[in-house]
Protein backbone atom coordinates (compact mmCIF):
# COMPACT_ATOMS: atom_id res chain seq x y z
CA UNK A 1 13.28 -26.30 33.80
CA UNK A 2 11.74 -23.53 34.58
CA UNK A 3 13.23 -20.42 36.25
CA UNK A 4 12.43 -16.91 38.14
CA UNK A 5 14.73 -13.83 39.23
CA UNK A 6 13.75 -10.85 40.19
CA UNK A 7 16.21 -8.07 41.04
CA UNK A 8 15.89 -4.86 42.49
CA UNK A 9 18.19 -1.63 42.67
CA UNK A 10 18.45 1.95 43.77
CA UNK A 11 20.75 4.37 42.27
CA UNK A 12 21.40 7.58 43.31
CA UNK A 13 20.35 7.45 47.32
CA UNK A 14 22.71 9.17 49.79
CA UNK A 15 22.14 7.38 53.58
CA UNK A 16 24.17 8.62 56.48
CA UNK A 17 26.25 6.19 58.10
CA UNK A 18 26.34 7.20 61.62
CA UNK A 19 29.28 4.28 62.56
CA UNK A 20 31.96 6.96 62.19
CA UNK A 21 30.70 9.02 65.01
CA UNK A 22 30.84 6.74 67.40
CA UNK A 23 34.97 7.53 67.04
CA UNK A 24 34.39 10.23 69.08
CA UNK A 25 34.63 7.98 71.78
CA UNK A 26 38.31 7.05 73.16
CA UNK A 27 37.41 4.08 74.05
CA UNK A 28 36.03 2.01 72.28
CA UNK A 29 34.17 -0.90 74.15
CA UNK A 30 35.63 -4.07 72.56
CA UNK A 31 33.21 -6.66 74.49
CA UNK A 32 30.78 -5.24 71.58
CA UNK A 33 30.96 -6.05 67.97
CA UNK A 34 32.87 -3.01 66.16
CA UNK A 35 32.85 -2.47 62.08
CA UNK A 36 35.93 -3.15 60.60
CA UNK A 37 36.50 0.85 60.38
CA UNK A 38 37.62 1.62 63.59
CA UNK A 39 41.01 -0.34 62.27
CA UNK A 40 41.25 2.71 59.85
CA UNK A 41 41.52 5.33 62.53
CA UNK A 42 44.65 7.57 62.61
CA UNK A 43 47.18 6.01 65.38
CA UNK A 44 50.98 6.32 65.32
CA UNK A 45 51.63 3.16 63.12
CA UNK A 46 48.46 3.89 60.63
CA UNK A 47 49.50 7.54 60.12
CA UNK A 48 47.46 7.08 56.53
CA UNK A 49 43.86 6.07 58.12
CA UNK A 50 40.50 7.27 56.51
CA UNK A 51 38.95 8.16 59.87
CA UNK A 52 40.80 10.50 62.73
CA UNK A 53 41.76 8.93 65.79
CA UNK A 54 39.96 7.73 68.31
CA UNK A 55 38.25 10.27 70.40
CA UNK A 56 39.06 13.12 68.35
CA UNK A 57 36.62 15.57 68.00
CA UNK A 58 36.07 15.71 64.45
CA UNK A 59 34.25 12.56 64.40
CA UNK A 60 31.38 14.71 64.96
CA UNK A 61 31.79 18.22 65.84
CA UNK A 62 29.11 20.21 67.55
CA UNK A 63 27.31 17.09 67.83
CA UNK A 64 26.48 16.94 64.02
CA UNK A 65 27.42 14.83 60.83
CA UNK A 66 30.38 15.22 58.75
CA UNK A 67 30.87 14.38 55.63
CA UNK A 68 32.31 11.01 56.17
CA UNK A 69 28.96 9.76 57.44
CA UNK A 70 27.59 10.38 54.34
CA UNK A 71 27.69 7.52 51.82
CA UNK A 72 26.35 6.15 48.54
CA UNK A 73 23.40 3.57 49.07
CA UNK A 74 23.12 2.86 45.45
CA UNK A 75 23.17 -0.76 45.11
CA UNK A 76 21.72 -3.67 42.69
CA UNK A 77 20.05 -7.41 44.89
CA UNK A 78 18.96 -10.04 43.58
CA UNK A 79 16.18 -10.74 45.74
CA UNK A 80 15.20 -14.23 44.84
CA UNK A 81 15.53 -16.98 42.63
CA UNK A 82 13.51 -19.84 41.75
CA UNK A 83 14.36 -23.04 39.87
CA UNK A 84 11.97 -25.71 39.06
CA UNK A 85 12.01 -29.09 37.20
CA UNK A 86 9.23 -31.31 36.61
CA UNK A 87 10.71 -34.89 36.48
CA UNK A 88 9.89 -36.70 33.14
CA UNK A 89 6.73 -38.89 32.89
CA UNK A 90 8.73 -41.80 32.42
CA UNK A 91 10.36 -41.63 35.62
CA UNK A 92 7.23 -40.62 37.92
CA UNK A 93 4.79 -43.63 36.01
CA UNK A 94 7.40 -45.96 37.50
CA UNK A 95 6.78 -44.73 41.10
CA UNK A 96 3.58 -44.68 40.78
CA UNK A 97 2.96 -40.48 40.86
CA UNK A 98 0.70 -38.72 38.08
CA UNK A 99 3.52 -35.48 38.35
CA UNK A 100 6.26 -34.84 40.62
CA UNK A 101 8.76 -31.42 40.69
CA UNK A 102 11.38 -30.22 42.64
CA UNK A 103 11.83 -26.68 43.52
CA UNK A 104 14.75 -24.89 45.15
CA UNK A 105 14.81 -21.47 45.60
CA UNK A 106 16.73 -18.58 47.23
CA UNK A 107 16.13 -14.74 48.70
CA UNK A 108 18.38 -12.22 49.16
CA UNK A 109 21.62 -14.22 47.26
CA UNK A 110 23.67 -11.24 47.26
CA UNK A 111 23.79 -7.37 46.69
CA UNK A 112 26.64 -5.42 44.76
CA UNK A 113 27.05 -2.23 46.63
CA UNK A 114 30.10 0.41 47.52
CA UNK A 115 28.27 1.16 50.77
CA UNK A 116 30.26 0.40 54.12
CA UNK A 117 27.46 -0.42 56.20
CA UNK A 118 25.67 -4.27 56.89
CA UNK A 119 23.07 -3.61 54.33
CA UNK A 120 21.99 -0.54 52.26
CA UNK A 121 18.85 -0.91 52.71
CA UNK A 122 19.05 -0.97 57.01
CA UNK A 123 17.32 1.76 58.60
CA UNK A 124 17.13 3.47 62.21
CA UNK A 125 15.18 2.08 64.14
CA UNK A 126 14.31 3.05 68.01
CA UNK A 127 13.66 1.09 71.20
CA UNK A 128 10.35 -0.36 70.60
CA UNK A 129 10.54 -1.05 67.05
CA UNK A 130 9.69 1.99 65.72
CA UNK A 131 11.47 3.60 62.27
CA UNK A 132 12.74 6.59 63.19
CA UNK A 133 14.97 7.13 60.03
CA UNK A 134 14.66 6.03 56.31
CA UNK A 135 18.03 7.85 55.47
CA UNK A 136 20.51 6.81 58.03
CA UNK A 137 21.76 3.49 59.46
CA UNK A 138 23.09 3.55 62.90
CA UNK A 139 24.07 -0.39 62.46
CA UNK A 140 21.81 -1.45 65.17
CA UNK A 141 19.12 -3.59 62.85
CA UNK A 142 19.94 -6.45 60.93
CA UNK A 143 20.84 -7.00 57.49
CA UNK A 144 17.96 -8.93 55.30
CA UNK A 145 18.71 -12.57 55.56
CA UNK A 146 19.63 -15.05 53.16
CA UNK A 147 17.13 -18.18 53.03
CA UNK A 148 16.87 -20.73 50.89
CA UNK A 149 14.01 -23.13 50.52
CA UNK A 150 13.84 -26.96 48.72
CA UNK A 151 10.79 -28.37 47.77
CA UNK A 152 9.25 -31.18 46.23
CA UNK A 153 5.47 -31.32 44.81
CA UNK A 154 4.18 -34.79 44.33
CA UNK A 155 0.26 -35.85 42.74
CA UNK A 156 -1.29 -39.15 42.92
């Protein structure tokens, strides 16, 4: 058996999570996807929300950030893992192969992180394609997706 991780982490990395902002709006346009925040916005019934209520102006006053759109992006991935097995010689002498392994591996398995966005690691980007923001996340890209490959290596 043979096996390979590799992991990766940042601690310490503030991103701005421009989601909350978007409350400013009164109404919000449910024929798009929403995050599961605007649930926790102030309203009659949820009187003990984390976020204001909807279209209230400290979402984002003056136009800027508050403090709510700032959140940890410290996190820990494992970014892939490989397992491999090389069938005994026994086995693969009978079927008439000189070696024979199987491999199955897997990227992106899962991240431990606090932050509320899709992925910590998500940044702006603009129409076009273009980065226009290492340190915030206005949800728009994708998070990193989760593949998994199966293989098998066979010699005559």
């Amino acid at each position: 058996m043979i096996y390979h991780l590799i992991f990766n982490f940042v601690q310490g990395n503030s991103r701005e999570w421009t989601i909350p902002s978007r409350f400013a709006d009164a109404r919000i346009d449910l024929s798009f996807n929403q995050p599961i925040q605007v649930l926790d916005t102030w309203s009659a019934d949820n009187n003990s929300a984390t976020y204001a209520r909807l279209g209230s102006s400290t979402h984002r006053p003056s136009g800027g950030a508050t403090s709510k759109d700032v959140q940890d992006g410290s996190y820990t991935r494992l970014r892939y893992l490989g397992i491999g097995y090389n069938l005994p010689q026994k086995v693969i002498n009978n079927i008439g192969f000189n070696t024979a392994r199987i491999t199955l591996s897997g990227n992106n398995l899962f991240t431990i992180t606090n932050y509320a966005g899709q992925d910590p690691e998500n940044v702006t980007v603009a129409p076009g394609g273009s980065s226009i923001s290492r340190s915030s996340d206005a949800g728009f890209a994708y998070p990193q997706a989760r593949t998994f490959t199966f293989g098998v290596q066979l010699s005559f």
